[in-house]
Structures are given as C-alpha cells and as structure tokens.
C-alpha atoms as a PDB file:
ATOM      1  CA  UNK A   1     -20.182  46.028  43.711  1.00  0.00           C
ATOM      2  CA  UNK A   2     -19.191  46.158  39.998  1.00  0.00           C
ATOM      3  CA  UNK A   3     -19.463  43.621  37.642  1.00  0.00           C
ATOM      4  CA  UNK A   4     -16.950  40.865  37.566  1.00  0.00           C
ATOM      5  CA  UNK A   5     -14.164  40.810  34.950  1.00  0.00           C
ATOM      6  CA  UNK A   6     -12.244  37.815  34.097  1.00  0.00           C
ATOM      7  CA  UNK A   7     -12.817  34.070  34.543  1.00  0.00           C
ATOM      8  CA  UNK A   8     -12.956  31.594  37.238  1.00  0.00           C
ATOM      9  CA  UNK A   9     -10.316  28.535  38.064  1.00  0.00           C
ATOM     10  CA  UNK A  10     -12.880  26.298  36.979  1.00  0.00           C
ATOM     11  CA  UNK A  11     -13.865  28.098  33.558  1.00  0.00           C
ATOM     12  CA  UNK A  12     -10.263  28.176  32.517  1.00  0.00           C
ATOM     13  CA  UNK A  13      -9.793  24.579  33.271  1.00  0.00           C
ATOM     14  CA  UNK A  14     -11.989  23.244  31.531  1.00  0.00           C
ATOM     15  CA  UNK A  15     -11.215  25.926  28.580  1.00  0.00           C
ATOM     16  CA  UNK A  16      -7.625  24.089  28.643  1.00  0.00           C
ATOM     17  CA  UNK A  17      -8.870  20.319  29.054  1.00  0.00           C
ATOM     18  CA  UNK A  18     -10.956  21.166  25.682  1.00  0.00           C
ATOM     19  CA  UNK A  19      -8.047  22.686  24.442  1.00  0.00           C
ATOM     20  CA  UNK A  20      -5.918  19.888  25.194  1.00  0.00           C
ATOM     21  CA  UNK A  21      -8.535  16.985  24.045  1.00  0.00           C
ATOM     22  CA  UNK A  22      -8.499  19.078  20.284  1.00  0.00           C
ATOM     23  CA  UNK A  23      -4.624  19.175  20.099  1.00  0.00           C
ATOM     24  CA  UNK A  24      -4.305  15.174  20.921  1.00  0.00           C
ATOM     25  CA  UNK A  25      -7.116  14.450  18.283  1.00  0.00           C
ATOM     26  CA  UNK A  26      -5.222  16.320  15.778  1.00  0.00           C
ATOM     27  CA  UNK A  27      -2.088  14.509  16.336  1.00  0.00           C
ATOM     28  CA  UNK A  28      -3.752  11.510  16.134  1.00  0.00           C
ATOM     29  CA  UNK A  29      -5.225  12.143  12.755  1.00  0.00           C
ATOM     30  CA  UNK A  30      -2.008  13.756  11.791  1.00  0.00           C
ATOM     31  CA  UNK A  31      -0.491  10.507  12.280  1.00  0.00           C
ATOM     32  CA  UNK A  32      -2.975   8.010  10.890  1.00  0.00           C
ATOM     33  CA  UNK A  33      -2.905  10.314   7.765  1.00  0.00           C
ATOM     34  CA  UNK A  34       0.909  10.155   7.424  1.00  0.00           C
ATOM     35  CA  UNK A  35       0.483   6.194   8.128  1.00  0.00           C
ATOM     36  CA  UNK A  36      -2.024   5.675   5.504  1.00  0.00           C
ATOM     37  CA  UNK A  37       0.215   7.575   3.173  1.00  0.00           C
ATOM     38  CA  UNK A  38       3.233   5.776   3.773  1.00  0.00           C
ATOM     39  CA  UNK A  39       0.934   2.930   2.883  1.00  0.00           C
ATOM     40  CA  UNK A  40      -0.151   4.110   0.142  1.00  0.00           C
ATOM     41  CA  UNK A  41       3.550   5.237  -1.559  1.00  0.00           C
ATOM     42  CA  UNK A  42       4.398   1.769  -1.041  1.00  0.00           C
ATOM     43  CA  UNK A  43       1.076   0.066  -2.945  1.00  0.00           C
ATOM     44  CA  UNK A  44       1.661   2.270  -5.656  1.00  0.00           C
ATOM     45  CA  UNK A  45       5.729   1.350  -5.980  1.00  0.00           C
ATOM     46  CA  UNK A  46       4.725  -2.679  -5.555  1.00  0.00           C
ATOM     47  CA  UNK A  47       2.067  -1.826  -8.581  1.00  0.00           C
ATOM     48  CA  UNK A  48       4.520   0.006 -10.751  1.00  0.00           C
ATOM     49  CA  UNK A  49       7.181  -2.368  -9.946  1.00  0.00           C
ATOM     50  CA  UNK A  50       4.942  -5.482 -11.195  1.00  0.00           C
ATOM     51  CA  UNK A  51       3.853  -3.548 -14.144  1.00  0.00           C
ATOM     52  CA  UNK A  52       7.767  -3.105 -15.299  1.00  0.00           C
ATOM     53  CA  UNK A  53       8.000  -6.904 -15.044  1.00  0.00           C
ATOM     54  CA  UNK A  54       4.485  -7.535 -16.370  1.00  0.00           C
ATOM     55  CA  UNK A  55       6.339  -5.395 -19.421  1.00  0.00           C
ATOM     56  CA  UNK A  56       9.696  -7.338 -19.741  1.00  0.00           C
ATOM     57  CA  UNK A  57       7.554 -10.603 -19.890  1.00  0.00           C
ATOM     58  CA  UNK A  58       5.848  -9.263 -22.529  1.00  0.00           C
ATOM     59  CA  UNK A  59       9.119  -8.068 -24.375  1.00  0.00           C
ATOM     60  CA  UNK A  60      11.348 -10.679 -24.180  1.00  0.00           C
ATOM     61  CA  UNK A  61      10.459 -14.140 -24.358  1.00  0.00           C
ATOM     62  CA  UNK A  62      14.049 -15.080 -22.822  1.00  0.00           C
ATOM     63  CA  UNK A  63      13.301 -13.765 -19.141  1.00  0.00           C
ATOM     64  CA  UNK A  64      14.180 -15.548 -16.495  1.00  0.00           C
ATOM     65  CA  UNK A  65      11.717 -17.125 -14.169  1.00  0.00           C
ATOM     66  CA  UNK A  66      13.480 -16.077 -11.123  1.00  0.00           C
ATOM     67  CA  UNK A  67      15.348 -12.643 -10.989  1.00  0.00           C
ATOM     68  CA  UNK A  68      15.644  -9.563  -8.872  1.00  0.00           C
ATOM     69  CA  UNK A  69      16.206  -5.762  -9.942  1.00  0.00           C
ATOM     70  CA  UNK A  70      15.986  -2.290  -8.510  1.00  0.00           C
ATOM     71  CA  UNK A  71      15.079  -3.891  -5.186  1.00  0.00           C
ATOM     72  CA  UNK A  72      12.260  -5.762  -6.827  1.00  0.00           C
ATOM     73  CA  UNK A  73      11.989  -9.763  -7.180  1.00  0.00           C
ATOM     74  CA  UNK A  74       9.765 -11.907  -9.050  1.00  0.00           C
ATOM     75  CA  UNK A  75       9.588 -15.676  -9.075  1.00  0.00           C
ATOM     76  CA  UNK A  76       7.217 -17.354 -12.362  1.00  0.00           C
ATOM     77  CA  UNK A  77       6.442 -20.565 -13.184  1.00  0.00           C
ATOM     78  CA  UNK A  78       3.886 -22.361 -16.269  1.00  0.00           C
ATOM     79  CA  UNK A  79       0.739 -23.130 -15.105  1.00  0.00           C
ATOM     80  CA  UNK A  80      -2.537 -24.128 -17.022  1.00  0.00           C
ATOM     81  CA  UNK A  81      -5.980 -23.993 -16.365  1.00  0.00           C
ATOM     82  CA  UNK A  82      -9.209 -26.633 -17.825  1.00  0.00           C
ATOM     83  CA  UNK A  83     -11.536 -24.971 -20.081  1.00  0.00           C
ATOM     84  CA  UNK A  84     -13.757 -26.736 -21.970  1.00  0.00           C
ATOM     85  CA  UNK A  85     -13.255 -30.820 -22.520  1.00  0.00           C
ATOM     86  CA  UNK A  86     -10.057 -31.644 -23.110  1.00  0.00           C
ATOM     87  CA  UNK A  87      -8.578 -28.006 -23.883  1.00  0.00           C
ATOM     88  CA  UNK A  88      -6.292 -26.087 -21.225  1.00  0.00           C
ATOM     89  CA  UNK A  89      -5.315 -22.418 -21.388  1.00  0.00           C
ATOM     90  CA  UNK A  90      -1.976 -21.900 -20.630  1.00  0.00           C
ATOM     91  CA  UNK A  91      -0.835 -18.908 -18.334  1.00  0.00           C
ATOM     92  CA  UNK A  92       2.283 -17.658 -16.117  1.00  0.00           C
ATOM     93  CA  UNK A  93       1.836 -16.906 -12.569  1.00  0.00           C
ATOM     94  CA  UNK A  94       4.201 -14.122 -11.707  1.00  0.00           C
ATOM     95  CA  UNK A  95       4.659 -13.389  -8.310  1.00  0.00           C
ATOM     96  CA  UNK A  96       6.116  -9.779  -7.771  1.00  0.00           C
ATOM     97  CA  UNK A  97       8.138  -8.812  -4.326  1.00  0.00           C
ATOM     98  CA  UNK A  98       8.748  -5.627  -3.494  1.00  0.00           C
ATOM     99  CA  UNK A  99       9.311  -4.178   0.132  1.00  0.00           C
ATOM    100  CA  UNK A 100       8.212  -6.490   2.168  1.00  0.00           C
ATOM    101  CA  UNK A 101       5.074  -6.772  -0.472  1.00  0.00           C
ATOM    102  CA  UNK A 102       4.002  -9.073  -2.766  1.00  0.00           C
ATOM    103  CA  UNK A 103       1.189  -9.261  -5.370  1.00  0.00           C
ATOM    104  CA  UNK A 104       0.630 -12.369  -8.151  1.00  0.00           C
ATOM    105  CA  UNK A 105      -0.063 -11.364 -12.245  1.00  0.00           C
ATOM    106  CA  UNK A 106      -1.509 -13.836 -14.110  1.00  0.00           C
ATOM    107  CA  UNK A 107      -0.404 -13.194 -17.575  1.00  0.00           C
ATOM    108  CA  UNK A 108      -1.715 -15.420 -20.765  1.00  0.00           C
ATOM    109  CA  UNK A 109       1.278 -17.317 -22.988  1.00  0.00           C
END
C-alpha cells in the first residue's frame, strides 16, 4: 500500500475547533478595544469640555454659577479652605457634567 494522502476526521476537527477558539478571541478583543475607545473619546470630551469652562471662569468674572452649553453643564459654588491661623484661601469648586460624566476643578479666586 501507498502512503496516505490527506487528513483524518479527527485531525480536521480539531484543526477547526482551534480555528474557531482564535476567531472568538479576536472578536473579543476586537470588542473590548472598541469599548475602551468609546471610553476613552468620551474622557477626553468631559476633559476638554471642563477646560472651556475652566477658561470662561477665568475670562469673565460675571459667569454664572449654574449654566449649561453645547451639551455640557456645570454647577459652582465659593468655598474656602484653613491655612495657617486665622487665614482661609478662597477657591471655586466647579463641577463639570458632560455625558453622563462628571469631574470637579478646583480653581483659586
């Protein structure tokens, strides 16, 4: 007899359950990548977001402490902090809202 050509039932099944095991891991990454991305766009839009009204506080003195644009809301209020004896140093506490998101700036007056 010849030698045998080809493969046996068993060698291509487990060629295809390999096969199979690679494609479902690389869906799964595929989709943990695209989730931490998504996650990501929406950090860096809450961070630009609070640095636009970081930026109007610092411009104008006459912003309101409660006010939403673009789809982004902030809420501030006067707050002060001991330091040494008797003195206090004053700061605002800005809370920033944007997409479900929030973040808090601390910004000196």
């Amino acid at each position: 007899m010849g030698a045998r050509r080809g493969f046996t039932l068993m060698e291509v099944l487990v060629a295809v359950a390999i096969a199979g095991l690679v494609i479902a891991a690389g869906f799964r990454l595929i989709t943990m990548s695209m989730r931490s991305l998504a996650e990501l766009r929406a950090e860096r839009e809450l961070v630009a977001a609070a640095q636009r009204v970081w930026l109007e506080f610092r411009a104008k003195e006459d912003t309101p402490d409660k006010g939403e644009r673009e789809g982004t809301a902030w809420e501030s209020e006067l707050d002060s902090v001991p330091v040494v004896g008797d003195m206090e140093l004053p700061f605002r506490r800005v809370r920033v809202t944007r997409g479900g998101r929030s973040m808090v700036l601390y910004l000196p007056q």
